[in-house]
C-alpha atoms as a PDB file:
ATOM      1  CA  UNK A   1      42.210  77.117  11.462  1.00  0.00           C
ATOM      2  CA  UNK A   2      44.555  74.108  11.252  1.00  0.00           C
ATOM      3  CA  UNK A   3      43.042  70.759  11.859  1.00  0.00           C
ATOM      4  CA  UNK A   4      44.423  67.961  14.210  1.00  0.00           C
ATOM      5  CA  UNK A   5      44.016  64.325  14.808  1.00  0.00           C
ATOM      6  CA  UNK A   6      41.523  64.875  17.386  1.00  0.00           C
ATOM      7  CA  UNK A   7      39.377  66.894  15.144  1.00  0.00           C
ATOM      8  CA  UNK A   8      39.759  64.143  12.850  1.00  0.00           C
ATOM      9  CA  UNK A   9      38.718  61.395  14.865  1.00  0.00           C
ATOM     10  CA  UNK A  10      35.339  63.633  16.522  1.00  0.00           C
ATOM     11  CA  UNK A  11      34.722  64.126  12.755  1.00  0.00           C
ATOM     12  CA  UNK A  12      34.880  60.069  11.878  1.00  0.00           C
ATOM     13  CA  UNK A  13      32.698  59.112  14.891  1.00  0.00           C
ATOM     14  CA  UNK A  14      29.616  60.486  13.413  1.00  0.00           C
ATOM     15  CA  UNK A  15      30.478  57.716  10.283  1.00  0.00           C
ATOM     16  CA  UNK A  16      29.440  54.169  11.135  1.00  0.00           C
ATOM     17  CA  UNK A  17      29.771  51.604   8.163  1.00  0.00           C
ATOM     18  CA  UNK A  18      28.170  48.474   9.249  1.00  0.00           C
ATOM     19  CA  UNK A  19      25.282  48.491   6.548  1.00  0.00           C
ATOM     20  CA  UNK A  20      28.481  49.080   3.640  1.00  0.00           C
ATOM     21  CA  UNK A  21      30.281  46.419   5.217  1.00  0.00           C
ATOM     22  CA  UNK A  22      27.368  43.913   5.277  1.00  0.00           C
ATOM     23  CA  UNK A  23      26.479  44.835   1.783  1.00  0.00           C
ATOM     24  CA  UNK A  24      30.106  44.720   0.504  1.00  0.00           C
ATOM     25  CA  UNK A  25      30.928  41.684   2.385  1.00  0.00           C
ATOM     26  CA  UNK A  26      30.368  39.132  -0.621  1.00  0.00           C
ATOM     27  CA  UNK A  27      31.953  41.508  -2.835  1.00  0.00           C
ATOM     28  CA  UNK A  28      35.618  41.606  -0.307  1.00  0.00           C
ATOM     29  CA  UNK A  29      35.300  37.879   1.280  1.00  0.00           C
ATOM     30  CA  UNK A  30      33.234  35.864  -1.322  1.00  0.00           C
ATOM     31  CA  UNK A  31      30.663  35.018   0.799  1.00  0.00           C
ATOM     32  CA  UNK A  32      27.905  36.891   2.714  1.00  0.00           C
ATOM     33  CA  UNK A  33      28.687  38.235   6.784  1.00  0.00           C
ATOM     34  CA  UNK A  34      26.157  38.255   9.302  1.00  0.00           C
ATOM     35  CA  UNK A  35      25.158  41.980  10.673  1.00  0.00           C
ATOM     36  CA  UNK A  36      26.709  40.844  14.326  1.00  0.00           C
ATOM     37  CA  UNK A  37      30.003  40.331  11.691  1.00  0.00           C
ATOM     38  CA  UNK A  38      29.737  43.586   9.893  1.00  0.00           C
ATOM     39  CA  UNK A  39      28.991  45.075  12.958  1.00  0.00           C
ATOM     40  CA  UNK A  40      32.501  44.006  14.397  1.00  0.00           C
ATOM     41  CA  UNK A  41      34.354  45.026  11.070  1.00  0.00           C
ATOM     42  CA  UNK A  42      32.703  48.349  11.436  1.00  0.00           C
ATOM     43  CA  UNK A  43      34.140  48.727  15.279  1.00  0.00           C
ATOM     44  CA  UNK A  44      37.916  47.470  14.202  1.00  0.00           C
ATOM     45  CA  UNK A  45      38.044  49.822  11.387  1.00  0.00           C
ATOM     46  CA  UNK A  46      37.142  52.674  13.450  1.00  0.00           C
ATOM     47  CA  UNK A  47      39.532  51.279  16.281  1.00  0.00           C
ATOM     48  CA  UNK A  48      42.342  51.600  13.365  1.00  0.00           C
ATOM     49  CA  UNK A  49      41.505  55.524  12.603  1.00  0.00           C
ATOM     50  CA  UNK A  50      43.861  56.195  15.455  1.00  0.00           C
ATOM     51  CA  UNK A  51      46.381  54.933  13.569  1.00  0.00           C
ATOM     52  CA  UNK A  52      46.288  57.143  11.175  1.00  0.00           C
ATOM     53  CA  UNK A  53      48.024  60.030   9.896  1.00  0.00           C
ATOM     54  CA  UNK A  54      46.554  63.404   9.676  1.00  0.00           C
ATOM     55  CA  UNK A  55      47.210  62.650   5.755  1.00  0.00           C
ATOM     56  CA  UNK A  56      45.583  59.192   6.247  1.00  0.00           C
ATOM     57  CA  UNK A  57      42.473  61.083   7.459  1.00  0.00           C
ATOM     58  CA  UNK A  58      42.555  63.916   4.629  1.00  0.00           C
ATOM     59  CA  UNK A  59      42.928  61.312   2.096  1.00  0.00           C
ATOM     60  CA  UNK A  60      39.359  59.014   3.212  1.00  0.00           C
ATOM     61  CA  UNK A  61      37.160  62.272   3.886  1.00  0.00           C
ATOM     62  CA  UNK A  62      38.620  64.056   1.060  1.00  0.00           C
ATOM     63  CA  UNK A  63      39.994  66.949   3.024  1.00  0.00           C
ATOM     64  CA  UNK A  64      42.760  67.617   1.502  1.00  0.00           C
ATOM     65  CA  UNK A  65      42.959  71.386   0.778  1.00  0.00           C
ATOM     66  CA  UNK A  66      42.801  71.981   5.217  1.00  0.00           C
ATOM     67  CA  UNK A  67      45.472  72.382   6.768  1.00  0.00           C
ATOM     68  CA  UNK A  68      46.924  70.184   9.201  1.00  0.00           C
ATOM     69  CA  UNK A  69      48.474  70.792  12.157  1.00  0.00           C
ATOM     70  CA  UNK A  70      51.597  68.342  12.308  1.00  0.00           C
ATOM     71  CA  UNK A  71      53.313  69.657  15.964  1.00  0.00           C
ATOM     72  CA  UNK A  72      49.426  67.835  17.051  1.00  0.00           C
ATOM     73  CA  UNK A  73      49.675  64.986  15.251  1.00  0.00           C
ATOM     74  CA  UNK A  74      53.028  64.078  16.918  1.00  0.00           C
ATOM     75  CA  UNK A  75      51.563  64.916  20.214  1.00  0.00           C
ATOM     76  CA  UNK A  76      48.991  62.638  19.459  1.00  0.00           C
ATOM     77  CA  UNK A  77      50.646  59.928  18.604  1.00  0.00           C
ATOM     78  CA  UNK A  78      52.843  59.692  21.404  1.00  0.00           C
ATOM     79  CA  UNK A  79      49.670  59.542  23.236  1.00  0.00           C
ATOM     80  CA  UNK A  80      47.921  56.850  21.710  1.00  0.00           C
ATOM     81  CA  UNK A  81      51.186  54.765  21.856  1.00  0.00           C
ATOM     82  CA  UNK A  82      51.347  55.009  25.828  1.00  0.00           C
ATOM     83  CA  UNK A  83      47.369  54.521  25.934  1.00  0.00           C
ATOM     84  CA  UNK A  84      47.872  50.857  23.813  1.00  0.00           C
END
């Protein structure tokens, strides 16, 4: 089975990384976020995971021995660009 971008981006939606972005927050900014903040960081980094590349996705969930199925990716793209 090869794997696309849509896969990839059912697979992500299960993640949600509010709490590591609230915790982390002093650590990246130098100075504590409210939740309401990380909550928005968490919803703009998801929102940028259709960006990616299928090698984009492989590389953050440590997939990389699948296979990918480029010709969808492509597809995909051209999608997302008429959707924005």
């Amino acid at each position: 089975m090869k794997y696309n971008k849509k896969m990839f981006l059912e697979y992500a939606s299960a993640f949600d990384y509010t709490e590591d972005f609230y915790n982390n927050a002093k650590e990246n900014h130098g100075k504590p976020i409210t939740w309401k903040q990380a909550i928005k960081e968490n919803d703009e980094f998801m929102k940028s995971m259709n960006c990616w590349s299928l090698k984009d996705f492989q590389e953050w969930f440590d997939f990389r021995k699948f296979e990918i199925d480029e010709k969808h990716s492509s597809k995909q793209r051209g999608n997302n660009a008429r959707s924005n």
